[in-house]
PDB file of N, CA and C in Angstrom:
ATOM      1  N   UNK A   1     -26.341 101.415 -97.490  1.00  0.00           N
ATOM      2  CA  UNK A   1     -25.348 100.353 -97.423  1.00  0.00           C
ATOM      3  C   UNK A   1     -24.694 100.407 -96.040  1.00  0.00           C
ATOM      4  N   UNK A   2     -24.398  99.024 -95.561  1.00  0.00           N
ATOM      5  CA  UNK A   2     -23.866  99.242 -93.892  1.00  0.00           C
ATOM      6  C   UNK A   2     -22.499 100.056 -93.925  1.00  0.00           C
ATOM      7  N   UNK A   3     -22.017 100.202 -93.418  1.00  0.00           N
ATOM      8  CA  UNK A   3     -20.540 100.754 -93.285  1.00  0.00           C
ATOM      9  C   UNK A   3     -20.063  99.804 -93.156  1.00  0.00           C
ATOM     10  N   UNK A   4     -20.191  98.715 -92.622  1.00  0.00           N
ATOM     11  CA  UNK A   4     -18.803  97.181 -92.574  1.00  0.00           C
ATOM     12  C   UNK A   4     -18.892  97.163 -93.884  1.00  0.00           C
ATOM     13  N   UNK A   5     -20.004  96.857 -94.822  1.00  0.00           N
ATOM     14  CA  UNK A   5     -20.194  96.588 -96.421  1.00  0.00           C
ATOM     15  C   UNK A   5     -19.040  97.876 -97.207  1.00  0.00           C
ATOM     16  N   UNK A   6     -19.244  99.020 -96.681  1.00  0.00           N
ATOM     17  CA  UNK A   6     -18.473 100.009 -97.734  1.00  0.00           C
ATOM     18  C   UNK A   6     -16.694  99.814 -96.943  1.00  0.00           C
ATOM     19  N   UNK A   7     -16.505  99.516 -95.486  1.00  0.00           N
ATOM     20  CA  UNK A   7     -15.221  98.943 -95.564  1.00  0.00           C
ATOM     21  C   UNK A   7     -14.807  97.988 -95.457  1.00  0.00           C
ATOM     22  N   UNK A   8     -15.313  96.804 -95.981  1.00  0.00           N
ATOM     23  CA  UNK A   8     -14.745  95.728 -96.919  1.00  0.00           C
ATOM     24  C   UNK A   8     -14.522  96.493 -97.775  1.00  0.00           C
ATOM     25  N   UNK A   9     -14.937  97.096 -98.646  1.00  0.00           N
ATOM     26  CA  UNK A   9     -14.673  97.053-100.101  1.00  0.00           C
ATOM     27  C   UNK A   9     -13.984  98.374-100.022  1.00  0.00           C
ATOM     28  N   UNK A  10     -13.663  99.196 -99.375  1.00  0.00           N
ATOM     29  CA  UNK A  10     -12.477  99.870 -99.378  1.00  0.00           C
ATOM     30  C   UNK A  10     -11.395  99.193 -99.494  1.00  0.00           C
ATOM     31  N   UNK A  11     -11.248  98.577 -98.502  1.00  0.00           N
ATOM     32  CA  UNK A  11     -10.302  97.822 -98.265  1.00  0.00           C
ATOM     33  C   UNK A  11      -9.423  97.172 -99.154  1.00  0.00           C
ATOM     34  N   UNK A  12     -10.246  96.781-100.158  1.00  0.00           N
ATOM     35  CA  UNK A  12     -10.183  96.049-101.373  1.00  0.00           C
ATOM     36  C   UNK A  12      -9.777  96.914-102.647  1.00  0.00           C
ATOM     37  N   UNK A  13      -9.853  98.052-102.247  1.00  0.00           N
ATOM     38  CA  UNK A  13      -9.018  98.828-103.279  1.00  0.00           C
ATOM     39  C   UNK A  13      -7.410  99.917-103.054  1.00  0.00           C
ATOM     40  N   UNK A  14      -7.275  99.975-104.014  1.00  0.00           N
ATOM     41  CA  UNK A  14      -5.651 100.229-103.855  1.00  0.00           C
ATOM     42  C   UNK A  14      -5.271 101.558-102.944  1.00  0.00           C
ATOM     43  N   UNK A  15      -4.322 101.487-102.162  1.00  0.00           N
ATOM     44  CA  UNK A  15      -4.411 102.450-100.928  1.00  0.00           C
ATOM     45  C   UNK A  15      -4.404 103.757-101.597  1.00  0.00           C
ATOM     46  N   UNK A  16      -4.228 103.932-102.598  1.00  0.00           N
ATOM     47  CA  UNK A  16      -3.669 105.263-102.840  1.00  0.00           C
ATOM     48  C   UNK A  16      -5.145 105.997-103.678  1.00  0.00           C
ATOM     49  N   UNK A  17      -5.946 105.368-104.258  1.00  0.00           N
ATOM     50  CA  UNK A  17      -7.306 105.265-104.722  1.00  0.00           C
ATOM     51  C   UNK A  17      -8.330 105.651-103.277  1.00  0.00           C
ATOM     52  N   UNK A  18      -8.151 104.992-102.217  1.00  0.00           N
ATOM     53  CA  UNK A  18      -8.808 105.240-100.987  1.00  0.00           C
ATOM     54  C   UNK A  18      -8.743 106.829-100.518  1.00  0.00           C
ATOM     55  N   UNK A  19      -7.287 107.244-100.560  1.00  0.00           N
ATOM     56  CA  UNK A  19      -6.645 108.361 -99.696  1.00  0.00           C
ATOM     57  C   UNK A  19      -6.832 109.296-100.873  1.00  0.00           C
ATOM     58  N   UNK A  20      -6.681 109.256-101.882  1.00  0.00           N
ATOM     59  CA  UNK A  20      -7.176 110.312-103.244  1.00  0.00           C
ATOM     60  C   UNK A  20      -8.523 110.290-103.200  1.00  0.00           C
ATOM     61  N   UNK A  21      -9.110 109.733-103.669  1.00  0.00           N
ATOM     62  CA  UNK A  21     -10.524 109.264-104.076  1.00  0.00           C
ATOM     63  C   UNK A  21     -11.435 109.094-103.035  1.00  0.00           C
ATOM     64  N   UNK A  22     -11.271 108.306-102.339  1.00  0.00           N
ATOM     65  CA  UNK A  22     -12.297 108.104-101.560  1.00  0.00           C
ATOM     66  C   UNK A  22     -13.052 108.430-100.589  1.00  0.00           C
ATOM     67  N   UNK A  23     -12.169 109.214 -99.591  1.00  0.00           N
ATOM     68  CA  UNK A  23     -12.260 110.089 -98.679  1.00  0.00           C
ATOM     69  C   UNK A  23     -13.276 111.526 -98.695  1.00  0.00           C
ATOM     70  N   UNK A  24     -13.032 111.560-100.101  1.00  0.00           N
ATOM     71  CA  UNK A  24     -13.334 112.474-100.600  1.00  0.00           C
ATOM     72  C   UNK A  24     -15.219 112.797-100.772  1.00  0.00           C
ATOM     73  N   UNK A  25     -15.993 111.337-100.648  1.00  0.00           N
ATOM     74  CA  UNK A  25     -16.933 110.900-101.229  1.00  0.00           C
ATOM     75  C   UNK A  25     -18.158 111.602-100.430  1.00  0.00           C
ATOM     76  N   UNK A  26     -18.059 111.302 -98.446  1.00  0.00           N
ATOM     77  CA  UNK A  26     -18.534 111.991 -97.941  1.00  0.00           C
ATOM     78  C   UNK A  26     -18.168 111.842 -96.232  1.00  0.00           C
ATOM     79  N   UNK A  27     -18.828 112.579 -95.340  1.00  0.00           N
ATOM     80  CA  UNK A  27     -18.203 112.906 -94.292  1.00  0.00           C
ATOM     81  C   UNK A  27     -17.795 111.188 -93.557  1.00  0.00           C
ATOM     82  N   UNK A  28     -18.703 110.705 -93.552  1.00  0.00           N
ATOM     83  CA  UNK A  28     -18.628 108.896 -92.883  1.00  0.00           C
ATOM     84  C   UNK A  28     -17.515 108.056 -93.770  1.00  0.00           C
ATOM     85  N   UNK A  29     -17.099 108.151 -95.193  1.00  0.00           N
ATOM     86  CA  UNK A  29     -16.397 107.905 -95.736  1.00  0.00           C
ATOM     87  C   UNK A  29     -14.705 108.309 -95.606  1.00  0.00           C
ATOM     88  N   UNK A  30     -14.820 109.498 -94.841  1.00  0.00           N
ATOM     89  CA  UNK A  30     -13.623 110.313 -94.509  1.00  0.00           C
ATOM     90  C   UNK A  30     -12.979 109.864 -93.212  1.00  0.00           C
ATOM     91  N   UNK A  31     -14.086 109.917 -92.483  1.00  0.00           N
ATOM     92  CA  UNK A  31     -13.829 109.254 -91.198  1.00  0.00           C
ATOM     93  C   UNK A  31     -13.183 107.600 -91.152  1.00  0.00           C
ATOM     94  N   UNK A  32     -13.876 106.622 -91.953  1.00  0.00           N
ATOM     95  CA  UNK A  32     -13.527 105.592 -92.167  1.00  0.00           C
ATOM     96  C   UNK A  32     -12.004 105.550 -92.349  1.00  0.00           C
ATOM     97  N   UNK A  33     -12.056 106.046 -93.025  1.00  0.00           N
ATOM     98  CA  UNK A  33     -10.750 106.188 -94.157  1.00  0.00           C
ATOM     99  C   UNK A  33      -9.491 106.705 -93.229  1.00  0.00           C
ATOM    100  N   UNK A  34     -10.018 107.811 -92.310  1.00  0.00           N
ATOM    101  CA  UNK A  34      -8.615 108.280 -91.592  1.00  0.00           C
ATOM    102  C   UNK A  34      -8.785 107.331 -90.087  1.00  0.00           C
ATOM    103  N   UNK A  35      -9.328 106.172 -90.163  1.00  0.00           N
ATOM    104  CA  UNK A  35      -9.545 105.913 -89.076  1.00  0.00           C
ATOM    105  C   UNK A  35      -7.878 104.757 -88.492  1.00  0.00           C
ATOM    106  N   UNK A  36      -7.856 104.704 -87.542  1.00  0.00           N
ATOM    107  CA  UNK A  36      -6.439 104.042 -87.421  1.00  0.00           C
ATOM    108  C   UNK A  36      -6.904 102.324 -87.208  1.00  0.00           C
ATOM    109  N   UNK A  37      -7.966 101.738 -87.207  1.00  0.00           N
ATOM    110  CA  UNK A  37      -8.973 100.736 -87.564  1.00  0.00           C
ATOM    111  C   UNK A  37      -8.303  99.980 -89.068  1.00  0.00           C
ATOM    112  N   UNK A  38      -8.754 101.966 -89.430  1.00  0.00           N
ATOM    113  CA  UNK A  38      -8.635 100.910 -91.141  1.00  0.00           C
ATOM    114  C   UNK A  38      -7.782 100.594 -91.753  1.00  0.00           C
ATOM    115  N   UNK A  39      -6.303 101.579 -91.166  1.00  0.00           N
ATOM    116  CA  UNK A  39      -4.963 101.377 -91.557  1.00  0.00           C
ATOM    117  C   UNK A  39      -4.432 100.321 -90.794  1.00  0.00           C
ATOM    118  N   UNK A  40      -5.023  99.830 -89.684  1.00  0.00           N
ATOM    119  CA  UNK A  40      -4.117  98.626 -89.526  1.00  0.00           C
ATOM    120  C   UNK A  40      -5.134  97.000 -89.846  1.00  0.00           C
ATOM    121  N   UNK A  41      -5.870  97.652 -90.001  1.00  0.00           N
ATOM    122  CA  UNK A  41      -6.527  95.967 -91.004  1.00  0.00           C
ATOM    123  C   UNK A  41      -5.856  96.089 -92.321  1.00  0.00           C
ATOM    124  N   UNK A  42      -5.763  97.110 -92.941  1.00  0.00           N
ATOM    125  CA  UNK A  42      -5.168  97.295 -94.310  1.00  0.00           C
ATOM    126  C   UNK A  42      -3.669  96.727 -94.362  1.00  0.00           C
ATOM    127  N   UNK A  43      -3.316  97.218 -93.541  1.00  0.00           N
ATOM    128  CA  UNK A  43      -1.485  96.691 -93.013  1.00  0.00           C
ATOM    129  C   UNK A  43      -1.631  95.153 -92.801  1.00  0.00           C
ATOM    130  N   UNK A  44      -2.812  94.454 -92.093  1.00  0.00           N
ATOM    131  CA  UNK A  44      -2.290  93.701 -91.397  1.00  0.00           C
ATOM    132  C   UNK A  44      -2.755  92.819 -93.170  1.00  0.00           C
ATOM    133  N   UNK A  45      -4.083  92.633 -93.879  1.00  0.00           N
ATOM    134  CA  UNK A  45      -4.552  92.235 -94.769  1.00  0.00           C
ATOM    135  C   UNK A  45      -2.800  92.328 -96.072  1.00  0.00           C
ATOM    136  N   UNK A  46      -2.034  93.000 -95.941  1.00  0.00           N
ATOM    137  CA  UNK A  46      -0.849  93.539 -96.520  1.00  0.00           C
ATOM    138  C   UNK A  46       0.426  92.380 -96.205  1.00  0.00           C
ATOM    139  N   UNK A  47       0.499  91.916 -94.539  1.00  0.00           N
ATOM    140  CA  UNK A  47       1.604  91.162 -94.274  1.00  0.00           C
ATOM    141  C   UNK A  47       2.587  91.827 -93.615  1.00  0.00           C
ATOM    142  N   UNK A  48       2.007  93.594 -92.954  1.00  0.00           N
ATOM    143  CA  UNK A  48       2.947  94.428 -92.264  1.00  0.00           C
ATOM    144  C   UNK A  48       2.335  93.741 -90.971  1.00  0.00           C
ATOM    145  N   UNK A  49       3.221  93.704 -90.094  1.00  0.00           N
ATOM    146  CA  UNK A  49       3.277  94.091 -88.568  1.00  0.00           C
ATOM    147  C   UNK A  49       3.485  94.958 -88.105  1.00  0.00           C
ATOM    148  N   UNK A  50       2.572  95.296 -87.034  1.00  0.00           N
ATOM    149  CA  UNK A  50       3.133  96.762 -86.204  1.00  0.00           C
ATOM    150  C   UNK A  50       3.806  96.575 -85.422  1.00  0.00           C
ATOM    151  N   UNK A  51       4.724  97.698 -85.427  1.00  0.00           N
ATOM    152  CA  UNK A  51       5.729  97.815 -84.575  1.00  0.00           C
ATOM    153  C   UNK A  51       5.751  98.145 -82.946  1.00  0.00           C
ATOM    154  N   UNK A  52       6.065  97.826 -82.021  1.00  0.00           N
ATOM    155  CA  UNK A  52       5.801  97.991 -80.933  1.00  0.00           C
ATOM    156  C   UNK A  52       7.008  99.349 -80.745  1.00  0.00           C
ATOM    157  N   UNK A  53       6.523 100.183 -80.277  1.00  0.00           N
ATOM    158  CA  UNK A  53       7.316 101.346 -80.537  1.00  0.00           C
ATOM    159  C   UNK A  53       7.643 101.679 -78.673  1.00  0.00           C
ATOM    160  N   UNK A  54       6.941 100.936 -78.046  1.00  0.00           N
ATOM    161  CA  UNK A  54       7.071 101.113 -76.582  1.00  0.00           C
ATOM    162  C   UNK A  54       8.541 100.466 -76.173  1.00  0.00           C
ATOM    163  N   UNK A  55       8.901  99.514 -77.001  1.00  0.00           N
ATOM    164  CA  UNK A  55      10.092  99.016 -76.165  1.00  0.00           C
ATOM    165  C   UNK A  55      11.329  99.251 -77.444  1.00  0.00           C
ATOM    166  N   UNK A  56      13.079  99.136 -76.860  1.00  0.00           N
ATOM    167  CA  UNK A  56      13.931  99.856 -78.048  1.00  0.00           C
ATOM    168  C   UNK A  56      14.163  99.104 -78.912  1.00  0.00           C
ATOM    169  N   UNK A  57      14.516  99.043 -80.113  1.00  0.00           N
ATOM    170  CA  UNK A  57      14.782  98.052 -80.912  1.00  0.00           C
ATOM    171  C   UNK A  57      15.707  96.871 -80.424  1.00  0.00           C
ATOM    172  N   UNK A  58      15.658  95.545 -81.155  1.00  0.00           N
ATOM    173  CA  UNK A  58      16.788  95.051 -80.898  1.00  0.00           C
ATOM    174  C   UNK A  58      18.517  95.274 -81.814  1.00  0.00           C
ATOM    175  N   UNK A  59      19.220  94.479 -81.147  1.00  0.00           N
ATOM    176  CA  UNK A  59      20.618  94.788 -81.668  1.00  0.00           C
ATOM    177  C   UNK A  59      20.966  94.140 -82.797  1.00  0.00           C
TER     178      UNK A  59
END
């Protein structure tokens, strides 16, 4: 199965199922999973924005 195919469908399951479960499955799966790729498609698929942490908040 491609790897875009297995993260879609990570993706598609509940974050906490991914980070318990899934990671777990095998080494390419682990990697996926801690990748900072997948946490911010997951965030963005969610309705979070990232924060720009380079400049100070506003007032």
């Amino acid at each position: 199965v491609p790897l875009a195919v297995v993260e879609e469908i990570l993706l598609n399951l509940p974050a906490h199922q991914v980070v318990r479960v899934c990671r777990l499955v095998c080494h390419e799966w682990k990697q996926l999973v801690d990748s900072a790729s997948h946490w911010r498609e997951r965030c963005r698929r969610e309705g979070f924005q990232p924060s720009d942490a380079s400049r100070p908040p506003d007032d």
